[in-house]
N, C-alpha and C. Protein backbone atom coordinates (compact mmCIF):
# COMPACT_ATOMS: atom_id res chain seq x y z
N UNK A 1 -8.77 -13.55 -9.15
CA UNK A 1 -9.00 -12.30 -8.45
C UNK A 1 -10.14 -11.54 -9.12
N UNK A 2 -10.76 -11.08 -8.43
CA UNK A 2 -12.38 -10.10 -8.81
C UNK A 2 -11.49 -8.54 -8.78
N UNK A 3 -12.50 -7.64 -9.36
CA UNK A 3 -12.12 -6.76 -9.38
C UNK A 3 -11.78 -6.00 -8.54
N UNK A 4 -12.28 -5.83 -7.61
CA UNK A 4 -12.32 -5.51 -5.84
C UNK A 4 -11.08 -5.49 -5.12
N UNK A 5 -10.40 -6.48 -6.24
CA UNK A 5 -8.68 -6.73 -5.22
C UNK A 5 -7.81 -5.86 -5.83
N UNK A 6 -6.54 -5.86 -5.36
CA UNK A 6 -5.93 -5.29 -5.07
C UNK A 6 -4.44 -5.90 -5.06
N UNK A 7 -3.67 -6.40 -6.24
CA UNK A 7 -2.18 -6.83 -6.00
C UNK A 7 -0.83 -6.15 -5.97
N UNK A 8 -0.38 -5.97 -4.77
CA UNK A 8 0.78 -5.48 -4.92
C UNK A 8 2.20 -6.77 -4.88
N UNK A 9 2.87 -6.51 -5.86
CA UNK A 9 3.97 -7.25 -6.40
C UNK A 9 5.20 -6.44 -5.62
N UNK A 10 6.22 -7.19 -5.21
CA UNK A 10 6.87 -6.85 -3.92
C UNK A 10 8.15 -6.38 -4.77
N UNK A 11 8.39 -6.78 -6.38
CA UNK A 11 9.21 -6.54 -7.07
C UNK A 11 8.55 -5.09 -7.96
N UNK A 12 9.85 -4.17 -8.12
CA UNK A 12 11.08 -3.73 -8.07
C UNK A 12 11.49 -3.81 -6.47
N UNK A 13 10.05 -3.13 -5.39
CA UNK A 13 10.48 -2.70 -4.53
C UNK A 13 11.39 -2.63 -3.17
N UNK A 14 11.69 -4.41 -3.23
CA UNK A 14 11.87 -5.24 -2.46
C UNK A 14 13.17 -6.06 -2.99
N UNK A 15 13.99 -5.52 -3.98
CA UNK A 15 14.70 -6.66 -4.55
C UNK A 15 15.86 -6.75 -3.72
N UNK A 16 16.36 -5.73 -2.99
CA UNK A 16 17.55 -5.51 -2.03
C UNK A 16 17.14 -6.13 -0.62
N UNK A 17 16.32 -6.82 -0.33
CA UNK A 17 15.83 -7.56 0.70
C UNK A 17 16.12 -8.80 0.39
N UNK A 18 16.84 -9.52 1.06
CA UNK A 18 17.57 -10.76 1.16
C UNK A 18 16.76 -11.96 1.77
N UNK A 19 16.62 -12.89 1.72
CA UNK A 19 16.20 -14.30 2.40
C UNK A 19 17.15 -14.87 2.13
N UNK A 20 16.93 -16.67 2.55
CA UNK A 20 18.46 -17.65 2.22
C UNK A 20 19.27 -17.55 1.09
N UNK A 21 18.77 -17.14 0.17
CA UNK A 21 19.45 -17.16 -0.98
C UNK A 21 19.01 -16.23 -1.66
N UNK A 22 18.93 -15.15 -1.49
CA UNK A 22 18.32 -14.42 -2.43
C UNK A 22 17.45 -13.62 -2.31
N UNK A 23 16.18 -12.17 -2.81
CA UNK A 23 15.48 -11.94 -2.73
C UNK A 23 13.81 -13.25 -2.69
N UNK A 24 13.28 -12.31 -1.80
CA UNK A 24 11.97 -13.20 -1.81
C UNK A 24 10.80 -13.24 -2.54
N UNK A 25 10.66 -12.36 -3.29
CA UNK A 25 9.62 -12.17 -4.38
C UNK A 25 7.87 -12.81 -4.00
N UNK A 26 7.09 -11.55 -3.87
CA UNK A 26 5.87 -11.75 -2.99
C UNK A 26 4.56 -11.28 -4.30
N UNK A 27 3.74 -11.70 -3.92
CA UNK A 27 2.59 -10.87 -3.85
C UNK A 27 1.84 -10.23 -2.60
N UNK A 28 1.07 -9.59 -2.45
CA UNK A 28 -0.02 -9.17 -1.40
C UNK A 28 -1.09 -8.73 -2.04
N UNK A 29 -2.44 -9.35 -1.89
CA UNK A 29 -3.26 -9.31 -1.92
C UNK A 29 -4.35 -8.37 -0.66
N UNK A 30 -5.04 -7.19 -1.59
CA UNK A 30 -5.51 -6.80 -0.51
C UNK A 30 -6.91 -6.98 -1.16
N UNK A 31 -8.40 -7.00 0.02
CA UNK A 31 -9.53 -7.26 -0.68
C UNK A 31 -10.04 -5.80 -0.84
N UNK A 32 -11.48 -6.01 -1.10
CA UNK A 32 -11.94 -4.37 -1.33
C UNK A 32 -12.38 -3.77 -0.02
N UNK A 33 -12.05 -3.81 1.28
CA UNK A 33 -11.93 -3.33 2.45
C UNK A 33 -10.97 -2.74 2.38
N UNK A 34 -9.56 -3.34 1.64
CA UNK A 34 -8.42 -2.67 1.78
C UNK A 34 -7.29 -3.54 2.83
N UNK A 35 -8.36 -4.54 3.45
CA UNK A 35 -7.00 -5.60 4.17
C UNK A 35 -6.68 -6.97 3.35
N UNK A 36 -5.68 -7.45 3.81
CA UNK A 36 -4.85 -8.42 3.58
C UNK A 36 -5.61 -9.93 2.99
N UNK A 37 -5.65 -9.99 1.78
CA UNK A 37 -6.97 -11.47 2.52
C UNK A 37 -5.67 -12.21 1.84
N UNK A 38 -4.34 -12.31 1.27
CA UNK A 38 -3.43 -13.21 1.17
C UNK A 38 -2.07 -12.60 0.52
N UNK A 39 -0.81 -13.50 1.34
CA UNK A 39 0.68 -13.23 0.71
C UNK A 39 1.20 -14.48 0.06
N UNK A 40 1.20 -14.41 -1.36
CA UNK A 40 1.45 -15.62 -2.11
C UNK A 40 2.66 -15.26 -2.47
N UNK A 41 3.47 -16.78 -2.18
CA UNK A 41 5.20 -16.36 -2.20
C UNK A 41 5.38 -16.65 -3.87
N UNK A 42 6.21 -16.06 -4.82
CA UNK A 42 6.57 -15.85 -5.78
C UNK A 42 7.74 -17.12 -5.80
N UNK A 43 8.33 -18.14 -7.15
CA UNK A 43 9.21 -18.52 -7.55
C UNK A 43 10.76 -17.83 -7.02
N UNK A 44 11.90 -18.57 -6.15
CA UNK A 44 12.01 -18.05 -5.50
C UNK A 44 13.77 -18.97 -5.65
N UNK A 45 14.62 -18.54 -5.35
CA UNK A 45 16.05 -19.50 -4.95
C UNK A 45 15.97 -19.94 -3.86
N UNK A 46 15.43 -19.39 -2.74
CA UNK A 46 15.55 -20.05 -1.28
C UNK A 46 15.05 -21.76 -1.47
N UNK A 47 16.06 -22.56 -0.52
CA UNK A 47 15.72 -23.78 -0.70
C UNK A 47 14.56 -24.35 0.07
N UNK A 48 13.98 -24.86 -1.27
CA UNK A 48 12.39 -25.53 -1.23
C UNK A 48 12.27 -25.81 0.38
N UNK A 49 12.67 -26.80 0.97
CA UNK A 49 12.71 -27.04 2.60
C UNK A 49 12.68 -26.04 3.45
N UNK A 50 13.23 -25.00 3.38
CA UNK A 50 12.71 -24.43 4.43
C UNK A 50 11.72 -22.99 4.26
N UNK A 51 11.56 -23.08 2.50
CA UNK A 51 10.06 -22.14 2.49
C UNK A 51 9.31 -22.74 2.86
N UNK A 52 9.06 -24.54 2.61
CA UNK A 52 8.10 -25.49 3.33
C UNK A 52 8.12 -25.30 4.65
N UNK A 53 8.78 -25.04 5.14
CA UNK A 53 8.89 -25.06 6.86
C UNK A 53 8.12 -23.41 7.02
N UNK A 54 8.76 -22.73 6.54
CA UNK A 54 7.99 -21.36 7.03
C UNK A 54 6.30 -21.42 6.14
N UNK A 55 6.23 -22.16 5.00
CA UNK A 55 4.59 -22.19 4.70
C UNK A 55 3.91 -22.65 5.97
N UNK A 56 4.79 -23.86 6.15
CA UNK A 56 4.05 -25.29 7.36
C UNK A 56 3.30 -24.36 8.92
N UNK A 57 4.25 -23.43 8.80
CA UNK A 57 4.33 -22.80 10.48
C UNK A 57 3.25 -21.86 10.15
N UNK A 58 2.86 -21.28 9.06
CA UNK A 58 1.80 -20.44 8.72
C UNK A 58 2.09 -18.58 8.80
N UNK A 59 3.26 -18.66 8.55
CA UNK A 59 3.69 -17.50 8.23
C UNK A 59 3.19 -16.60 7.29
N UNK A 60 2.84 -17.10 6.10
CA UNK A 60 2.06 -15.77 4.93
C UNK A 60 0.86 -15.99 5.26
N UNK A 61 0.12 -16.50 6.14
CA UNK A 61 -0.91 -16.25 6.91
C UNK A 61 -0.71 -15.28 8.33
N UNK A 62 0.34 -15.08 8.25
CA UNK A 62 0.10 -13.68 9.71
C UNK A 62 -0.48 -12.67 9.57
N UNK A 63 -0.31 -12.07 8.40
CA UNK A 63 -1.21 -10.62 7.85
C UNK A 63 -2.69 -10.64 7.48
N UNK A 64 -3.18 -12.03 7.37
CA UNK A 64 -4.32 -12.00 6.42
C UNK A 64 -5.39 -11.12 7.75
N UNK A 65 -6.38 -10.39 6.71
CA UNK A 65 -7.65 -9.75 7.75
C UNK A 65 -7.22 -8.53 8.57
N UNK A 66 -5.61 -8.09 8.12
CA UNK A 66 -5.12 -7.18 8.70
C UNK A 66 -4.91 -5.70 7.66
N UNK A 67 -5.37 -4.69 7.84
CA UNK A 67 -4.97 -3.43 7.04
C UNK A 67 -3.50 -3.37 7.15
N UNK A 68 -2.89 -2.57 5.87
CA UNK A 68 -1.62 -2.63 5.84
C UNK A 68 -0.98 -2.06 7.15
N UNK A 69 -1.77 -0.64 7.33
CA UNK A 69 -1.22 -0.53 8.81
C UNK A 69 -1.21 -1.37 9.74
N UNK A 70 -1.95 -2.31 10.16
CA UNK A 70 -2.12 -3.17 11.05
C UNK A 70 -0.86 -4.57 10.81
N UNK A 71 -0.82 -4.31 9.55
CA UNK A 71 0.49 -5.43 9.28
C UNK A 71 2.06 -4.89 9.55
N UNK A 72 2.22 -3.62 9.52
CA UNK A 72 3.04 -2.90 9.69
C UNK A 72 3.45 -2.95 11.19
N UNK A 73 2.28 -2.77 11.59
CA UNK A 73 2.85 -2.77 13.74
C UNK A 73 2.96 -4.12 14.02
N UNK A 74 2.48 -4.87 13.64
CA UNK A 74 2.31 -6.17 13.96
C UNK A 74 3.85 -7.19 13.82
N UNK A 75 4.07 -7.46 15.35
CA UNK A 75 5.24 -8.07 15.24
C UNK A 75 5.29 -9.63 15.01
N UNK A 76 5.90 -10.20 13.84
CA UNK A 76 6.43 -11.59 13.25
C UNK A 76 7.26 -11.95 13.61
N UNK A 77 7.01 -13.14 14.23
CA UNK A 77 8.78 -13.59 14.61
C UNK A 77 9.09 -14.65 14.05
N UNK A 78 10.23 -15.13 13.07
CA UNK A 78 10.96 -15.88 11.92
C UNK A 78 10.85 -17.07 12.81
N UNK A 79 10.28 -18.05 11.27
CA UNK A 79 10.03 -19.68 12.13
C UNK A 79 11.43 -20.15 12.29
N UNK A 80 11.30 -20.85 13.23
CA UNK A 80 12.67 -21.72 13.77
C UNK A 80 13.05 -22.43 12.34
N UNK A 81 14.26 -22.79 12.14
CA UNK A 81 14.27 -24.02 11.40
C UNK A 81 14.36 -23.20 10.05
N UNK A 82 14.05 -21.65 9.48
CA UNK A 82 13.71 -21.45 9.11
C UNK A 82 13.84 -19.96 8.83
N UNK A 83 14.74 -19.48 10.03
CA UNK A 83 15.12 -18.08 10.21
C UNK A 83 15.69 -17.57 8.79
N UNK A 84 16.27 -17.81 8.16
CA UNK A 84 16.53 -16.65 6.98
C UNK A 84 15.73 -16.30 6.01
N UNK A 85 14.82 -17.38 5.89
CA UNK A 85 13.67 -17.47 4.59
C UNK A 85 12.52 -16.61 4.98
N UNK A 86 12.11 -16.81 6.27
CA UNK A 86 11.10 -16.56 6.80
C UNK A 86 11.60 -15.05 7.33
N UNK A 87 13.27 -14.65 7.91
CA UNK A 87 13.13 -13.14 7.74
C UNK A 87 12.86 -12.71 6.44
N UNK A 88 13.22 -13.17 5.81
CA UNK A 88 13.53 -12.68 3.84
C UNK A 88 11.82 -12.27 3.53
N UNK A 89 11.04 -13.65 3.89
CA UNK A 89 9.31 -13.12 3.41
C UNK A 89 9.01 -12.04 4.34
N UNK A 90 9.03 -11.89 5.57
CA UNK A 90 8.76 -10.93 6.97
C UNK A 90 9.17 -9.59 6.27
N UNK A 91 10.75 -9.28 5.88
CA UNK A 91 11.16 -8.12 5.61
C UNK A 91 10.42 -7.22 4.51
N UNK A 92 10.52 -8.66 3.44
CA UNK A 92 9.65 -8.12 2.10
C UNK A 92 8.41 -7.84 2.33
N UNK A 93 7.52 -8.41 2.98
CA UNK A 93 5.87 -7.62 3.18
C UNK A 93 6.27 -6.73 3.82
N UNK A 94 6.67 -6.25 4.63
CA UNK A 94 6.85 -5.12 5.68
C UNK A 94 7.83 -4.06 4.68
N UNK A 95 8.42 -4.30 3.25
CA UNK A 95 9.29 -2.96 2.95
C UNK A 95 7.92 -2.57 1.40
N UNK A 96 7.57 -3.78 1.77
CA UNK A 96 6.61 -3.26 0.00
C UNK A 96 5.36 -2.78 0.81
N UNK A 97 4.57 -2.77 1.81
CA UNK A 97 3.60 -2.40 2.50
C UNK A 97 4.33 -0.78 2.99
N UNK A 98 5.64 -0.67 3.58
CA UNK A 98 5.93 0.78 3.72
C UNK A 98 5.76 1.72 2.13
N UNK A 99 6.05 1.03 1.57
CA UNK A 99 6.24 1.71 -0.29
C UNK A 99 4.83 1.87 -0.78
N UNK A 100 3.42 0.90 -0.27
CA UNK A 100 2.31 1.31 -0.55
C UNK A 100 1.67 2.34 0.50
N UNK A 101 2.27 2.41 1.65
CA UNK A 101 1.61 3.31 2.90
C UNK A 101 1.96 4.95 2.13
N UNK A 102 3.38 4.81 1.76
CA UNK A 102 3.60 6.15 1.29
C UNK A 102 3.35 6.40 0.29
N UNK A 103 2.73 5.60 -0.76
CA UNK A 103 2.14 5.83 -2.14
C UNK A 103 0.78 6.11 -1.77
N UNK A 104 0.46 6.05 -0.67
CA UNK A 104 -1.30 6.22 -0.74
C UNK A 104 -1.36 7.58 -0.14
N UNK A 105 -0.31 8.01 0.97
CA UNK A 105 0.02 9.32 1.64
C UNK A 105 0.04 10.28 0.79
N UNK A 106 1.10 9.95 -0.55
CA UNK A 106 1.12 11.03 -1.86
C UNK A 106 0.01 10.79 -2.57
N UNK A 107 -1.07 10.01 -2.81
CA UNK A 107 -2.37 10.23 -3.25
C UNK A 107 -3.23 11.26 -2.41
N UNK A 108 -3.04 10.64 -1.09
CA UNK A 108 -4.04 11.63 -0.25
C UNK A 108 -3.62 13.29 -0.29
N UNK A 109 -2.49 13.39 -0.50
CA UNK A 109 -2.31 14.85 -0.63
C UNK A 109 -2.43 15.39 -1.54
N UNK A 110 -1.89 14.53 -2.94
CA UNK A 110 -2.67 15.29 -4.42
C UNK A 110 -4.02 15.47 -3.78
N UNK A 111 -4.89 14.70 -3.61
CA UNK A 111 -5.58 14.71 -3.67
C UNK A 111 -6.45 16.21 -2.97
N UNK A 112 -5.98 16.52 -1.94
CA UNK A 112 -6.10 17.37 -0.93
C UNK A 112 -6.03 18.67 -1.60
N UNK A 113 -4.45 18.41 -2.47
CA UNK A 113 -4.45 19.91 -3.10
C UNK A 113 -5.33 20.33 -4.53
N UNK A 114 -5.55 18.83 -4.96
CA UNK A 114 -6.77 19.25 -6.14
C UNK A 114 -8.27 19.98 -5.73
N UNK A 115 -8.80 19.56 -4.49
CA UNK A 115 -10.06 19.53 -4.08
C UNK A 115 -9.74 21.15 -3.41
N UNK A 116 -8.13 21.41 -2.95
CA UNK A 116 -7.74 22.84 -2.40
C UNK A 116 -8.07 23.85 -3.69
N UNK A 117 -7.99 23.57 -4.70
CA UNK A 117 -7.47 24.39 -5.83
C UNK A 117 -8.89 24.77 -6.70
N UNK A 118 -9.48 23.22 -6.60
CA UNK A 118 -10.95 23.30 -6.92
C UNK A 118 -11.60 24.71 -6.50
N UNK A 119 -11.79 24.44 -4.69
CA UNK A 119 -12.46 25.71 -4.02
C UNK A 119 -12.11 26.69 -3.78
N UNK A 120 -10.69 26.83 -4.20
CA UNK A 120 -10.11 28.64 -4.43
C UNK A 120 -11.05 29.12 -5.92
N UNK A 121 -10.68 28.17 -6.87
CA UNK A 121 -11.51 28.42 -8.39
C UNK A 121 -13.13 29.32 -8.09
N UNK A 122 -13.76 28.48 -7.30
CA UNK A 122 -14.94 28.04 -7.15
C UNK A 122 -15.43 29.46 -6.44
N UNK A 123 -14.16 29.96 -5.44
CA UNK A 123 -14.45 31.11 -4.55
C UNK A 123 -14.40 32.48 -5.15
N UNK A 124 -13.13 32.28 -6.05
CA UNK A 124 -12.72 33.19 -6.70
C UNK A 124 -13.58 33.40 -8.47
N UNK A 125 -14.44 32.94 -8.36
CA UNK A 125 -15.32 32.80 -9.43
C UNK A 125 -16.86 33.60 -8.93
N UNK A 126 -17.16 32.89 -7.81
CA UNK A 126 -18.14 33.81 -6.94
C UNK A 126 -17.92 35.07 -6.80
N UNK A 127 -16.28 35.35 -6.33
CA UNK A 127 -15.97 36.62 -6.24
C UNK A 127 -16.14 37.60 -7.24
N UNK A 128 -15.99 37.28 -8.24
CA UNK A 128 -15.66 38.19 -9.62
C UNK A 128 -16.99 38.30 -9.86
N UNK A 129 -18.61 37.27 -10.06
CA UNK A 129 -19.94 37.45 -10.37
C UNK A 129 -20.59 38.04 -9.36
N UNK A 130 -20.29 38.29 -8.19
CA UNK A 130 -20.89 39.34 -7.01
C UNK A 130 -20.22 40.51 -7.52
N UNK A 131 -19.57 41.01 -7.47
CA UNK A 131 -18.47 42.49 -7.95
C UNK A 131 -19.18 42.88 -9.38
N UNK A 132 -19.29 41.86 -10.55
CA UNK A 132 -19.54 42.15 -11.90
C UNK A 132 -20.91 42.41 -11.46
N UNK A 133 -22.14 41.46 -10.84
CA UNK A 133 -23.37 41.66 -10.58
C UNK A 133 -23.68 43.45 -9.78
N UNK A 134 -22.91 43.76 -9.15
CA UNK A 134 -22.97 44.84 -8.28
C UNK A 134 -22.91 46.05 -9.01
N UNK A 135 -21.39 46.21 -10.06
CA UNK A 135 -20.96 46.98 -11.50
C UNK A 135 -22.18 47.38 -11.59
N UNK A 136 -22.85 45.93 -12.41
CA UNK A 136 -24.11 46.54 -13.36
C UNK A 136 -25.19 47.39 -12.54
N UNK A 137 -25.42 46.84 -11.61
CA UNK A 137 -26.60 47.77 -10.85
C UNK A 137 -26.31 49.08 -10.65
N UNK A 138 -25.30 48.96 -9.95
CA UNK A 138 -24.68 50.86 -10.21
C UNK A 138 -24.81 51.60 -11.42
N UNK A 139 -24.67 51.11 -12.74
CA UNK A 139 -24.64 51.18 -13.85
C UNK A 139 -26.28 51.56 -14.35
N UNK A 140 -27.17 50.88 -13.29
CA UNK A 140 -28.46 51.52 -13.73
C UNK A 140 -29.10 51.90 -12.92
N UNK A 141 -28.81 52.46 -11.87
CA UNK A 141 -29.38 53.36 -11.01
C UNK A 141 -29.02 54.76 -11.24
């Protein structure tokens, strides 16, 4: 991975999300656009056969080239042959992608209120050197 990327690890967030046997344990890879360029499945209990079956069908390829929002609306439907594993990976990108949507929501609003707080400073700084500038002139007239 270059610097540009972007890994989100599906663990803590995801551990109460079930597949055949167990949690599914993910990565997601986002590039420096900010979309999907891969979901690499993590060491895992579900039996080998039918993560092969949901690799085979091309399932952690559904998201790729997609923004998280775009992975979020985007409906997956669990490979045959394959239904519990393949809900288990489906659920887990879709609960660790909600956990980064709202981690970026609470950035955007710090963020909002720093840049808010900035230009009160900024206003209220103007304010006080127009008033002090004004003082003095009175002061020598």
């Amino acid at each position: 991975m270059n610097n540009d990327t972007l890994i989100l690890q599906s663990k803590p967030y995801t551990d109460k999300v079930i597949g055949f046997a167990g949690p599914t344990p993910l990565e997601i890879i986002l590039d420096a656009s900010g979309k999907i360029s891969e979901v690499k499945l993590l060491p895992n209990k579900d039996t080998p056969k039918y993560v092969q079956i949901a690799i085979d069908d091309g399932l952690l390829k559904a998201w790729n080239g997609l923004t998280p929002q775009e992975a979020l609306a985007k409906k997956v439907d669990a490979v045959s042959g394959a239904t519990f594993t393949s809900r288990g990976i489906i659920n887990t990108v879709h609960k660790r992608l909600e956990v980064y949507e709202a981690e970026q929501s609470r950035s955007d609003v710090s963020l909002l209120a720093i840049t808010g707080t900035g230009l009160l400073i900024i206003i209220a700084l103007g304010y006080f050197l127009i008033r002090r500038k004004k003082r003095r002139k009175k002061g020598y007239e």
